[in-house]
Protein backbone atom coordinates (compact mmCIF):
# COMPACT_ATOMS: atom_id res chain seq x y z
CA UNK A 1 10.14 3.45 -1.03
CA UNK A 2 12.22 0.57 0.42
CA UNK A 3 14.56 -0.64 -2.02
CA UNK A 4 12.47 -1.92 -5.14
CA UNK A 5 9.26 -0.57 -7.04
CA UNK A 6 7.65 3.25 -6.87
CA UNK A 7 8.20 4.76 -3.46
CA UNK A 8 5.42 6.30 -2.70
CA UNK A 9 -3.76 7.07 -7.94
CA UNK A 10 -8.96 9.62 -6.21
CA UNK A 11 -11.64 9.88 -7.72
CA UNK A 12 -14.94 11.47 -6.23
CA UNK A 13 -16.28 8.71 -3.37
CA UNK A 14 -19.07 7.05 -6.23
CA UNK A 15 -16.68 7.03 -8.97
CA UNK A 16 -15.67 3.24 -9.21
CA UNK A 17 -14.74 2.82 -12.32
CA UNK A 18 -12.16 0.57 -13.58
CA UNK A 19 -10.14 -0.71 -16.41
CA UNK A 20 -12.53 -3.50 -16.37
CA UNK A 21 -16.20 -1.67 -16.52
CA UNK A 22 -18.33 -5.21 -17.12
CA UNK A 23 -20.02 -6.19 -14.24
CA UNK A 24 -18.03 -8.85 -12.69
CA UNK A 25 -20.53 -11.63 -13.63
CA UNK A 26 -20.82 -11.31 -17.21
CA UNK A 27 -17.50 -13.51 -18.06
CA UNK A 28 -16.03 -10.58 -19.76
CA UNK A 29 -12.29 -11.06 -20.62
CA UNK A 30 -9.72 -8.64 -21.50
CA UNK A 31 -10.17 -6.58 -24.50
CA UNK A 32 -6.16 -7.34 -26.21
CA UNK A 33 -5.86 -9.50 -28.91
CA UNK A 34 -5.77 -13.27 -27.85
CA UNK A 35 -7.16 -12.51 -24.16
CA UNK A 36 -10.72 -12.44 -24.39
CA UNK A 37 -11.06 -16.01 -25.87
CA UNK A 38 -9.68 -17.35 -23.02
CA UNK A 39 -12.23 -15.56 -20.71
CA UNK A 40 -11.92 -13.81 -17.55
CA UNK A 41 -9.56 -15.92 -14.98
CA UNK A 42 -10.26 -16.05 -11.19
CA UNK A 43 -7.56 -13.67 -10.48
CA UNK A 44 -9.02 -11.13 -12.73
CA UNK A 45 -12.01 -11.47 -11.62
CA UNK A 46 -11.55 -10.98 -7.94
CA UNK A 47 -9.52 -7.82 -8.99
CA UNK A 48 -12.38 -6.76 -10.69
CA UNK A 49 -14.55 -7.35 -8.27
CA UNK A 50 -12.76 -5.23 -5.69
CA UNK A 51 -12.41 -2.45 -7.93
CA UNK A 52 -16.07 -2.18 -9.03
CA UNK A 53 -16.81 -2.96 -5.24
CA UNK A 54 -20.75 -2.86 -3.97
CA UNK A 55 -23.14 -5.79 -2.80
CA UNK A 56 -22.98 -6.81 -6.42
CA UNK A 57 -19.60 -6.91 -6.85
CA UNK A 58 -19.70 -9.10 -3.84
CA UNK A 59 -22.51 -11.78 -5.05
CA UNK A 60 -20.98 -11.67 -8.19
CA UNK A 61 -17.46 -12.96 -6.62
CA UNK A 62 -19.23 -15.53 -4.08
CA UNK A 63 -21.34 -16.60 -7.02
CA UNK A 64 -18.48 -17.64 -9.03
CA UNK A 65 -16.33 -17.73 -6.70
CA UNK A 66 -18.36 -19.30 -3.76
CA UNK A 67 -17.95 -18.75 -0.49
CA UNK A 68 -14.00 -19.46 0.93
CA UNK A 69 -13.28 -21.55 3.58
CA UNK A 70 -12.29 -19.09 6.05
CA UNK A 71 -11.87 -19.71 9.80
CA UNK A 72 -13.47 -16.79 12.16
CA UNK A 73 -11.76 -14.83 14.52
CA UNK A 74 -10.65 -15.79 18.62
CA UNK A 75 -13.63 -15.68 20.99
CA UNK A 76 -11.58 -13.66 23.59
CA UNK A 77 -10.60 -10.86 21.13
CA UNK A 78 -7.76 -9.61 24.02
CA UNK A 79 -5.38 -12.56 22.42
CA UNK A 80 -5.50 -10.09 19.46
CA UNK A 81 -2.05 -7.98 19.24
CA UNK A 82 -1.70 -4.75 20.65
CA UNK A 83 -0.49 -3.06 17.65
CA UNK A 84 -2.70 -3.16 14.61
CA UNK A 85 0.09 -3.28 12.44
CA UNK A 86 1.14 -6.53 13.50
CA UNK A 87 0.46 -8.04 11.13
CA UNK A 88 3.92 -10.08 9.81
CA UNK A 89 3.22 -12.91 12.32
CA UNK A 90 -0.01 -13.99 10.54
CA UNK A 91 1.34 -13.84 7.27
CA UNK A 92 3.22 -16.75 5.39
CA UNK A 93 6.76 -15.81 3.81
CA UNK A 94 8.34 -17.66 0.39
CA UNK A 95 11.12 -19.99 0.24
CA UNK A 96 13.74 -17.14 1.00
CA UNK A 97 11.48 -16.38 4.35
CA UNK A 98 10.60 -12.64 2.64
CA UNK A 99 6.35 -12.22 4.14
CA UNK A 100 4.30 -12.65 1.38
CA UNK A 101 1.70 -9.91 1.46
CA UNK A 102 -1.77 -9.98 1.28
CA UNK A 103 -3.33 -9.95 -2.38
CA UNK A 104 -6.06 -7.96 -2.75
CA UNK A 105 -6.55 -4.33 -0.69
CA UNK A 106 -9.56 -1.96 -0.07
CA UNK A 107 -8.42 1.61 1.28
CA UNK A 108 -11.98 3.82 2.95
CA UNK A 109 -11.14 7.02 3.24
CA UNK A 110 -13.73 8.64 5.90
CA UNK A 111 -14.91 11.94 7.38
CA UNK A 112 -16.77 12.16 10.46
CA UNK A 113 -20.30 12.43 10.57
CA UNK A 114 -20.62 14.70 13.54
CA UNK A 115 -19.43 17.98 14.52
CA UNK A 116 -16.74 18.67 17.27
CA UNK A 117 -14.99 15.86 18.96
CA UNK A 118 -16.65 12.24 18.57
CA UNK A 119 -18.97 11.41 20.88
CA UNK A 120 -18.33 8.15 23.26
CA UNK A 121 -21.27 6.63 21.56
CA UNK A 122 -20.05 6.58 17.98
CA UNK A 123 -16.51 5.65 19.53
CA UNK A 124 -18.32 3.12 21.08
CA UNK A 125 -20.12 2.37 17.86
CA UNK A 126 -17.37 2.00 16.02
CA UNK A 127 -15.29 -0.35 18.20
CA UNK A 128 -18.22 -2.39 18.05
CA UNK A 129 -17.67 -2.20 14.39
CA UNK A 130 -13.96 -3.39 14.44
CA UNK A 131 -14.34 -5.69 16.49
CA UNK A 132 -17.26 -7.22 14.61
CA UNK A 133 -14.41 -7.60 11.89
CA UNK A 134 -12.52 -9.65 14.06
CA UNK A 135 -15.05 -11.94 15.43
CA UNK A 136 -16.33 -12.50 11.71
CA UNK A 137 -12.25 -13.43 9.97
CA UNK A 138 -9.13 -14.72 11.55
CA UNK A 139 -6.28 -12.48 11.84
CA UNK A 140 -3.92 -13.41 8.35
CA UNK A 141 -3.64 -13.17 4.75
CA UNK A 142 -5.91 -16.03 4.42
CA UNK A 143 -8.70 -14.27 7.10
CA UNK A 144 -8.55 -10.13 6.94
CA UNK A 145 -6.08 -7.88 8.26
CA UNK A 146 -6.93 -4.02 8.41
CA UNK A 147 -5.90 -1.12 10.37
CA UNK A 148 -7.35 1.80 10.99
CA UNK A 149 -5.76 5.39 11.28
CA UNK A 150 -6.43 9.24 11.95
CA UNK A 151 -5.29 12.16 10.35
CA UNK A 152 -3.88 15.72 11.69
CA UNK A 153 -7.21 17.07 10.90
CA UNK A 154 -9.03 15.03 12.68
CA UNK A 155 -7.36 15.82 15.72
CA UNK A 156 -7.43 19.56 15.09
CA UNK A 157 -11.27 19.23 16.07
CA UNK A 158 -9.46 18.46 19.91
CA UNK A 159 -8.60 22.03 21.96
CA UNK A 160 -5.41 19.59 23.48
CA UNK A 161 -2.74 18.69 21.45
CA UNK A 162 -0.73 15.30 20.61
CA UNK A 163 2.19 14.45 23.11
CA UNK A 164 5.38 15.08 21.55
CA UNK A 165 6.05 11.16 21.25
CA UNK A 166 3.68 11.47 18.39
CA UNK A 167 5.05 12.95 15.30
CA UNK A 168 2.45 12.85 12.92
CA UNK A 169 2.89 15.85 10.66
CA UNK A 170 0.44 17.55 8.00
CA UNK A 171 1.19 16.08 4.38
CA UNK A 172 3.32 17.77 1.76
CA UNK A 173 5.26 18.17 -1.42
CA UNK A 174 8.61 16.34 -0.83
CA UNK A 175 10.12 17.71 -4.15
CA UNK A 176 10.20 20.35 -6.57
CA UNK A 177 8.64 18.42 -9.13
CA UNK A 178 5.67 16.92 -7.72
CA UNK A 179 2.16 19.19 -6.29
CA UNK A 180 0.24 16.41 -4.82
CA UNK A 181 -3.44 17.16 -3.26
CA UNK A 182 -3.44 16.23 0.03
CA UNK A 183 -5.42 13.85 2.20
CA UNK A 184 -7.01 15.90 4.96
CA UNK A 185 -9.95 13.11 5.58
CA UNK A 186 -10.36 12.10 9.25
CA UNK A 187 -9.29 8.88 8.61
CA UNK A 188 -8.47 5.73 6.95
CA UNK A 189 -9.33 1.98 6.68
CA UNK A 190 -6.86 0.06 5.34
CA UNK A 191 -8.59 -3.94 4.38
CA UNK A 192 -6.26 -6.61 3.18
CA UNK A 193 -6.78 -10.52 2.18
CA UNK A 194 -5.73 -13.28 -0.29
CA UNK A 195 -10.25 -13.53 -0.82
CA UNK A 196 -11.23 -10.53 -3.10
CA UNK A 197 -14.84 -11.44 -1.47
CA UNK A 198 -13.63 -11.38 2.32
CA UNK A 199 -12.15 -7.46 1.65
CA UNK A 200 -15.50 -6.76 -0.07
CA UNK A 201 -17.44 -8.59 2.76
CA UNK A 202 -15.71 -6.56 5.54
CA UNK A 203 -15.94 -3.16 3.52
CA UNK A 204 -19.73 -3.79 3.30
CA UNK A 205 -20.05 -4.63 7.00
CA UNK A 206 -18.31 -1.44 7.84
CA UNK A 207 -20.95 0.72 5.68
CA UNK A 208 -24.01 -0.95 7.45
CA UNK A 209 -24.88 -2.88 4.08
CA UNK A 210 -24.21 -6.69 5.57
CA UNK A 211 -25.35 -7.84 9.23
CA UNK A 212 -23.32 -11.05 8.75
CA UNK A 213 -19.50 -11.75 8.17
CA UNK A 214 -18.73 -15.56 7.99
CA UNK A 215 -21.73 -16.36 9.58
CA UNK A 216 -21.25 -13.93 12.68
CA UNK A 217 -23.61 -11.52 13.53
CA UNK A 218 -22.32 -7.41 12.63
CA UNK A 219 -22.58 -5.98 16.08
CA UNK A 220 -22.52 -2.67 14.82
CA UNK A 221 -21.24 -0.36 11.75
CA UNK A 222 -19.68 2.91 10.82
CA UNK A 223 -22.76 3.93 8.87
CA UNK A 224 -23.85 6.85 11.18
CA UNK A 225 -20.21 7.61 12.58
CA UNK A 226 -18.22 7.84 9.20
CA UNK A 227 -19.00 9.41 5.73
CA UNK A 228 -17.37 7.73 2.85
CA UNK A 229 -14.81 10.62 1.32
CA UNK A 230 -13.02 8.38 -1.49
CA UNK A 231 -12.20 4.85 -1.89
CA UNK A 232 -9.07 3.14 -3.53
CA UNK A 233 -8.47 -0.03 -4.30
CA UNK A 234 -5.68 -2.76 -5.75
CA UNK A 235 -3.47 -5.95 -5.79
CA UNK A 236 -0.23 -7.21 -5.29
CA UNK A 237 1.40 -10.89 -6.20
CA UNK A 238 2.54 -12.35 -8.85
CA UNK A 239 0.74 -12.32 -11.69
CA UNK A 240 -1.95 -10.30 -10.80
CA UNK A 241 -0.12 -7.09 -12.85
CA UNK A 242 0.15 -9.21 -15.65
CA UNK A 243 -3.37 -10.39 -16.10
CA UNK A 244 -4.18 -6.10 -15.68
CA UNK A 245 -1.89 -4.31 -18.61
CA UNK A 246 -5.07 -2.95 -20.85
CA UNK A 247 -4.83 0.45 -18.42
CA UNK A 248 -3.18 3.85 -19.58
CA UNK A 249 0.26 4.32 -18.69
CA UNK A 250 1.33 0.70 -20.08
CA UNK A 251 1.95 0.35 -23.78
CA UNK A 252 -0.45 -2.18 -25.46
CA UNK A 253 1.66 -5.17 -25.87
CA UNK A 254 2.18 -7.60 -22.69
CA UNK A 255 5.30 -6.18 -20.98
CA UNK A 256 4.83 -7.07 -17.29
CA UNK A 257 6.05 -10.80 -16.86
CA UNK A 258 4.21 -13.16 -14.87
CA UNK A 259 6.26 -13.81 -12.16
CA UNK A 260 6.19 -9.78 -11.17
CA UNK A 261 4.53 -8.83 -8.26
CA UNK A 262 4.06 -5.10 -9.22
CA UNK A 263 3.70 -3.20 -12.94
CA UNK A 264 7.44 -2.49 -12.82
CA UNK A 265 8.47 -6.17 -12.99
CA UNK A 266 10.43 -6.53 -10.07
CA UNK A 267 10.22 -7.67 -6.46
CA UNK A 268 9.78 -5.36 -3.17
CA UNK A 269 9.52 -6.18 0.26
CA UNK A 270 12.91 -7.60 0.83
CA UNK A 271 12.99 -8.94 4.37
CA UNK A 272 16.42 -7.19 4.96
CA UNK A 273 15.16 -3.91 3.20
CA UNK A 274 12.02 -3.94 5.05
CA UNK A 275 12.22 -1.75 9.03
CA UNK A 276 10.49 -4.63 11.77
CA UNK A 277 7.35 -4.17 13.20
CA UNK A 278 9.09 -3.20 16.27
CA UNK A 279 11.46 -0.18 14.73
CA UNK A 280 8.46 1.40 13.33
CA UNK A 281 6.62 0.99 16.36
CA UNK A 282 5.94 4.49 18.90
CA UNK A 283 7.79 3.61 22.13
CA UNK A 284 6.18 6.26 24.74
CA UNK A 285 3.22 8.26 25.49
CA UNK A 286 -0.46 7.14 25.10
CA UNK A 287 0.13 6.19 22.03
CA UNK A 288 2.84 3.68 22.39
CA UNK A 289 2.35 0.44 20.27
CA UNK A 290 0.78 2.63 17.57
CA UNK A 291 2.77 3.68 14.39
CA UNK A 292 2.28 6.22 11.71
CA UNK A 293 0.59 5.62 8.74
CA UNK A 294 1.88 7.21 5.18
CA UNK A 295 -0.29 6.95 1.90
CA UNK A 296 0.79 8.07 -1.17
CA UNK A 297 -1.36 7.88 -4.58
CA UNK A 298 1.34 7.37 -7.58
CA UNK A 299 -0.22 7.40 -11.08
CA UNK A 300 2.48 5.08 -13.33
CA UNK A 301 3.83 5.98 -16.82
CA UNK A 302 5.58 3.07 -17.88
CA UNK A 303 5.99 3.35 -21.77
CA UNK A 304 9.40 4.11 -21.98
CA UNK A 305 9.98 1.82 -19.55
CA UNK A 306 9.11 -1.12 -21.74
CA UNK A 307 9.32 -0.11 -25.26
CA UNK A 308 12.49 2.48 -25.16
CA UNK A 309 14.49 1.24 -21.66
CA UNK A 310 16.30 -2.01 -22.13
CA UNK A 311 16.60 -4.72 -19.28
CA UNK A 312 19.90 -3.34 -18.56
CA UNK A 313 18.63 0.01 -18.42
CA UNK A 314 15.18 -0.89 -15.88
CA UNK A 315 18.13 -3.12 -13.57
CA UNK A 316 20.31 -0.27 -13.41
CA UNK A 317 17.61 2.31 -12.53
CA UNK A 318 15.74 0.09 -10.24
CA UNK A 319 18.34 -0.72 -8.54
CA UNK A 320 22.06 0.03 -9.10
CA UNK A 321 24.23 0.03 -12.13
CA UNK A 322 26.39 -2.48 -10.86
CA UNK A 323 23.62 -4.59 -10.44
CA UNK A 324 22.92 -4.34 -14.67
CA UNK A 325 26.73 -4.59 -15.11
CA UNK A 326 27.21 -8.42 -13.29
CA UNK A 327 23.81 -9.10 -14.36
CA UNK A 328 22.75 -9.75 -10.85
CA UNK A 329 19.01 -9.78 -11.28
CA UNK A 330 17.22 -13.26 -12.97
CA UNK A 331 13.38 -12.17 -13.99
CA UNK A 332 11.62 -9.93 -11.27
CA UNK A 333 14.46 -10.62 -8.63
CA UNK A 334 13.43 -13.62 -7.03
CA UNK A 335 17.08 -15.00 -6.89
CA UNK A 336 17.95 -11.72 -4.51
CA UNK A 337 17.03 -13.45 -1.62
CA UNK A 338 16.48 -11.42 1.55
CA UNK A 339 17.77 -8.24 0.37
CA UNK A 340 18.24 -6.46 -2.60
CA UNK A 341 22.21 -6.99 -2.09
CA UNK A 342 22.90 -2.69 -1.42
CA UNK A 343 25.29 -3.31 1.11
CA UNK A 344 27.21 -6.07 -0.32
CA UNK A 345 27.81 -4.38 -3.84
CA UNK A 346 28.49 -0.83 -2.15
CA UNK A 347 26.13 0.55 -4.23
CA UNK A 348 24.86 3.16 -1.61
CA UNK A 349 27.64 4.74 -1.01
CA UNK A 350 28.93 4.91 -4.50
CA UNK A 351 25.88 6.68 -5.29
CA UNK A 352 27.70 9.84 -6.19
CA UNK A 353 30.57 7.99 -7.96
CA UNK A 354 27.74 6.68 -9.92
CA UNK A 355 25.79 9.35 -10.69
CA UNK A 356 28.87 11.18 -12.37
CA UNK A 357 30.61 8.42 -14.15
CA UNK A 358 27.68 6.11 -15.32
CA UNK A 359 25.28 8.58 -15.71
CA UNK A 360 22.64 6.83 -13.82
CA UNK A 361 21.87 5.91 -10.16
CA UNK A 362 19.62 3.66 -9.13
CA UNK A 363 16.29 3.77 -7.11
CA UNK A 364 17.20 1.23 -4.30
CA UNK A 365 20.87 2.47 -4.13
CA UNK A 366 19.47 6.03 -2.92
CA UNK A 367 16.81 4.77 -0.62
CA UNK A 368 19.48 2.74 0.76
CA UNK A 369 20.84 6.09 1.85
CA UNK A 370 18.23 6.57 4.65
CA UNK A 371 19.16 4.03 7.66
CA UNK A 372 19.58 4.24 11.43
CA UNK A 373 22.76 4.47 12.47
CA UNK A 374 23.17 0.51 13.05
CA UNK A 375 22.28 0.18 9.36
CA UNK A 376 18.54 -0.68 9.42
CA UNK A 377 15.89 0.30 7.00
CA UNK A 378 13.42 3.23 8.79
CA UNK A 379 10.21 1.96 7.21
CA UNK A 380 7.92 -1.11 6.07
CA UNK A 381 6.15 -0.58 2.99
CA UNK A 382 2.83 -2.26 2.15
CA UNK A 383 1.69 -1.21 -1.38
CA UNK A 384 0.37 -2.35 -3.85
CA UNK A 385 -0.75 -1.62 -7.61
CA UNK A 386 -3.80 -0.62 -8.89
CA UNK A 387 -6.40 0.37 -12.08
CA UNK A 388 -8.29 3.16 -10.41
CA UNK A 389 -9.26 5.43 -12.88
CA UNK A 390 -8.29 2.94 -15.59
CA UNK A 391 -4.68 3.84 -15.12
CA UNK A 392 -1.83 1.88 -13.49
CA UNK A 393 -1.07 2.81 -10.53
CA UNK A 394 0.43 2.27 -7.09
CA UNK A 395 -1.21 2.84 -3.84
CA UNK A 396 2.50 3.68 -1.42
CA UNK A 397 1.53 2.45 2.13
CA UNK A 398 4.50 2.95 4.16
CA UNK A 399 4.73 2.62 8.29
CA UNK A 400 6.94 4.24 10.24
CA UNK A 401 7.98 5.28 13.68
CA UNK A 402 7.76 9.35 12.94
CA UNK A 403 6.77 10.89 9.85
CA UNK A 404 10.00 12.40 9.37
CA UNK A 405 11.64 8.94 8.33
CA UNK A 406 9.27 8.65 5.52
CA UNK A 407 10.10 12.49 5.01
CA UNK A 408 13.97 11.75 4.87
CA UNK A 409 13.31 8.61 3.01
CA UNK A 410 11.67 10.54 0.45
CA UNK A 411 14.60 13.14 0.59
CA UNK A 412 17.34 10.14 -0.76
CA UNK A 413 15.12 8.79 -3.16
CA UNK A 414 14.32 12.23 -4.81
CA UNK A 415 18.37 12.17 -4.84
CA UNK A 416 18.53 16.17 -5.55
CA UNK A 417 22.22 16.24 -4.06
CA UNK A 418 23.31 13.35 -7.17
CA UNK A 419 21.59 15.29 -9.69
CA UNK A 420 23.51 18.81 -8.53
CA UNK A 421 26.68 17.42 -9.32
CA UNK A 422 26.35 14.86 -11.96
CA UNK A 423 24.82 14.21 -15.28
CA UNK A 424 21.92 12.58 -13.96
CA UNK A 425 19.16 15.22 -14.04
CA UNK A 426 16.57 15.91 -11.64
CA UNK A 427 14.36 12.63 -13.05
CA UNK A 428 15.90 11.44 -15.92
CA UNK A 429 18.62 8.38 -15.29
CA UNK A 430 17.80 8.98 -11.45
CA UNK A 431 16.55 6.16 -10.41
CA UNK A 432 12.41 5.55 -11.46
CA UNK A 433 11.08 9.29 -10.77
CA UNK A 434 10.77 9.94 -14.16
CA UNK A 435 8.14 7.14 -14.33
CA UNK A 436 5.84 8.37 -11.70
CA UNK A 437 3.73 11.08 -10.47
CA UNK A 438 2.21 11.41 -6.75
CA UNK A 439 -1.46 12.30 -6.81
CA UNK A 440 -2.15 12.34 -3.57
CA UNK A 441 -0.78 12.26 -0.43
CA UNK A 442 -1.82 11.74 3.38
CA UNK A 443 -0.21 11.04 6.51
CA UNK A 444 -2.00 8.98 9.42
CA UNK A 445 -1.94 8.22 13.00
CA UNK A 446 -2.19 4.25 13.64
CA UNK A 447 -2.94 4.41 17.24
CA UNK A 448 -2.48 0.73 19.14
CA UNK A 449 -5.90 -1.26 19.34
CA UNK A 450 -7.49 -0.20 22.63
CA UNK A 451 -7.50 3.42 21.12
CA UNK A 452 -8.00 2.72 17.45
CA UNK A 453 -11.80 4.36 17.77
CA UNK A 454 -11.83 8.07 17.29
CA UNK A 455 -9.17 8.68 19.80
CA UNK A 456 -8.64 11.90 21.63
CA UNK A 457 -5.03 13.05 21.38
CA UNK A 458 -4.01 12.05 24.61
CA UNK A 459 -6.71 9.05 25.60
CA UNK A 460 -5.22 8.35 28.62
C-alpha cells in the first residue's frame, strides 16, 4: 500500500498446488505457445520449487540447482540486531539506492500445539529453533532473513493483557466492498532469500524434517511446539512475474514486461515512499524494538488491465493522472528514482480536483494521503506476488508502528471521500481496487528478538 502495486491469496495447510503442478525435476516448461521449447529456466524453477515446497522440492532445486555458496551466520549470535525487522542494512539497493528485496518468500502460518499459555520448554524449544536459523545462514538477501510474529489470539490464551504501547488490533474489513476471512493463527513465519533452496532449507529445519542447515547442526525445531495451519508462498524481482503469466487472473498472451518486479508492471518500494525501520519501530514498553506485522492475501484480476486499459490508462490509475499526461513513467518506473514523484507533481493533494475533472485518481496519489505530520510515509511494505492456487496473486506484508497506520492507510487508498463527490465510483477509475480482492487478512505482533519465542504479553 505504499505508493505503487496492490496495497494489501489459503488454501487448506497440504494443499500446495501451483500453476506449475510438475514436479520440479522433470524439466517441464510453461504450457503457452513458444515457452515450453525453451524449457524451464532457473528462475522458474526455483519459483516452482518454493511453491510445491517439501524435501523433494528441495533435492530437486539443489539437484539442479546445487548447493549455493552461502556464508553461515556470526558465532556470537548477540551481534544480531535487536529488531527482527532489520533487515534493510543487509540488503543491497539498485543504482538509485532503492533496497532491493529479497526474491523468493515462504510465509508458515502456525497454531500452537499445546493448551493454555506456552510452556518455557517449547519457548525454549523454539528459540533454539531460530536461532539454529541463524547459526546455519548469514543475515541478507543472499543468506535468509525471517521474522517471526504473534497474533491477538494467541495472546488471548494470557489472563494479562498487552501494555498500551502495543497496538496490535484484531483484523477486519477496511471497506464496504471487501469480506476477507481473517487470520486468527497464533502466529507467523515470514522466510525470505535470493536461494529458492535456502527458504526451502530453513522451512524444513523449522518442521523437524532437516538436522542440518549449511552444514550446521539444527539444535532444535518447531515440530512439537507449532502445528502447520496454512502456508503461502511467492516472488518478487524482475522478471520473475514474467516468466509466471499461465495463472488465472492474467489473460493468455504475455502482458507483464520483463523488467517488472510485480504482475502489475510497475515498481514499489520507493526509498522515499517507503516509512524507515526506525518510524515503524515500537518505542516503549516490553515490547520496544518490535513492530507490527500486517498480512493481507489479494487474489489479482488483471484482464482488463492488459487487454481493455491502455498504458495511459494503468499510469494514471497506478499512480496519478498527471503522471499519464507528461508521460512521466519509462517501462515499470525505473527512471522514478527514489520516489514515485507525489509531492513534486502535487498529485496528493489534487486528489479531489482529480477525481471530479479527470475522472480518475490514482492509487499512489491517495496513499500519499496518509503521512505523519513532517510528511513521511507510516509504513514499509514487503510483498510480493504469487501463484497459490494457480492464480496471481499478491501476498501484502506491510510493517508498521500501530496497526492503525495500516488501518488509515487503507482508509486513503479505498478513497471513499473521492468517490462521494466525483465521478470516480467506489472501484472503477479509483485507483487499482477494481483489480483486486483481499482474501485474507491478519494482523501480527513482531516482538524484538530476545522475546520473539511465544512471548507473554508483558515478558518483562
Amino acid at each position: 500500500m505504499d505508493d505503487t502495486g496492490p496495497s494489501e491469496h489459503g488454501r487448506a495447510a497440504g494443499d500446495r498446488d501451483a500453476p506449475s503442478r510438475e514436479d520440479p525435476a522433470d524439466g517441464a516448461g510453461d504450457a503457452r505457445p513458444g515457452r515450453r521449447d525453451r524449457g524451464i529456466s532457473r528462475r522458474e524453477f526455483a519459483k516452482a520449487a518454493v511453491a510445491i515446497g517439501g524435501a523433494s522440492a528441495l533435492s530437486a532445486c539443489l539437484g539442479r540447482n546445487g548447493e549455493p555458496d552461502v556464508a553461515t551466520g556470526p558465532e556470537d549470535l548477540s551481534t544480531l540486531p535487536s529488531r527482527q525487522h532489520a533487515w534493510n542494512e543487509f540488503l543491497p539497493t539498485d543504482d538509485h539506492g532503492n533496497v532491493v528485496a529479497p526474491r523468493h518468500r515462504i510465509l508458515l502460518l502456525l497454531d500452537y500445539a499445546g493448551d493454555g499459555p506456552p510452556t518455557d520448554a517449547d519457548r525454549r524449544t523454539a528459540e533454539s529453533a531460530f536461532r539454529s536459523l541463524e547459526r546455519a545462514y548469514a543475515r541478507g538477501g543472499d543468506g535468509l532473513l525471517f521474522t517471526v510474529g504473534y497474533s491477538p489470539s494467541y495472546f488471548e490464551r494470557f489472563d494479562a493483557s498487552l501494555p498500551d504501547s502495543v497496538d496490535l488490533q484484531q483484523p477486519r474489513a477496511l471497506a464496504p466492498f471487501e469480506d476477507p476471512e481473517l487470520d486468527r493463527q497464533d502466529a507467523v513465519v515470514h522466510l525470505a532469500s535470493n536461494h529458492a533452496s535456502v527458504a526451502l532449507a530453513a522451512e524444513q529445519a523449522l518442521l523437524g524434517e532437516k538436522s542440518t542447515l549449511n552444514g550446521v547442526e539444527v539444535s532444535a525445531d518447531l515440530a512439537g511446539v507449532f502445528e502447520t495451519a496454512d502456508r503461502r508462498t511467492g516472488f518478487v524481482g524482475d522478471g520473475l512475474p514474467a516468466d509466471h503469466q499461465d495463472v488465472d487472473g492474467l489473460p493468455d498472451s504475455d502482458v507483464v514486461s520483463e523488467d517488472a518486479p510485480l504482475y502489475m508492471g510497475f515498481k514499489s518500494g520507493f526509498k522515499k515512499n517507503q516509512a524507515t525501520e526506525d518510524r515503524v519501530t515500537i518505542r516503549e514498553g516490553p515490547f520496544a524494538g518490535g513492530t507490527t506485522h500486517q498480512l493481507s492475501e489479494i487474489e489479482l484480476n488483471l484482464e482488463q488491465w492488459y487487454q481493455q486499459d491502455s498504458r495511459s490508462q494503468r499510469v494514471s490509475k497506478m499512480f496519478c493522472p498527471v503522471h499519464a499526461e507528461e508521460d512521466m513513467v519509462e517501462g515499470a518506473g525505473d527512471n522514478l528514482g527514489t520516489s514515485a514523484k507525489m509531492e513534486e507533481t502535487g498529485c496528493p493533494a489534487h486528489a479531489d480536483e482529480h477525481a471530479r475533472q479527470k475522472g480518475v485518481v490514482g492509487h499512489s496519489q491517495k496513499s500519499a494521503r496518509a503521512r505523519d505530520d513532517d510528511g513521511s510515509p507510516l509504513m514499509i511494505r514487503r510483498d510480493f506476488n504469487s501463484t497459490d492456487g494457480g492464480r496471481a496473486g499478491l501476498h501484502f506484508v506491510s510493517l508498521q508502528r500501530a496497526v492503525s497506520d495500516f488501518v488509515d492507510t487503507r482508509e486513503a487508498m479505498n478513497g471513499e471521500d473521492l468517490a462521494e463527490r466525483s465521478a470516480v465510483g467506489q472501484k472503477n477509475n479509483n485507483g487499482i481496487l477494481q483489480y483486486m480482492e483481499v482474501l485474507r487478512r491478519g494482523n501480527f505482533l513482531l516482538p524484538p528478538r530476545e522475546h520473539r519465542a511465544l512471548p507473554t504479553p508483558n515478558p518483562a
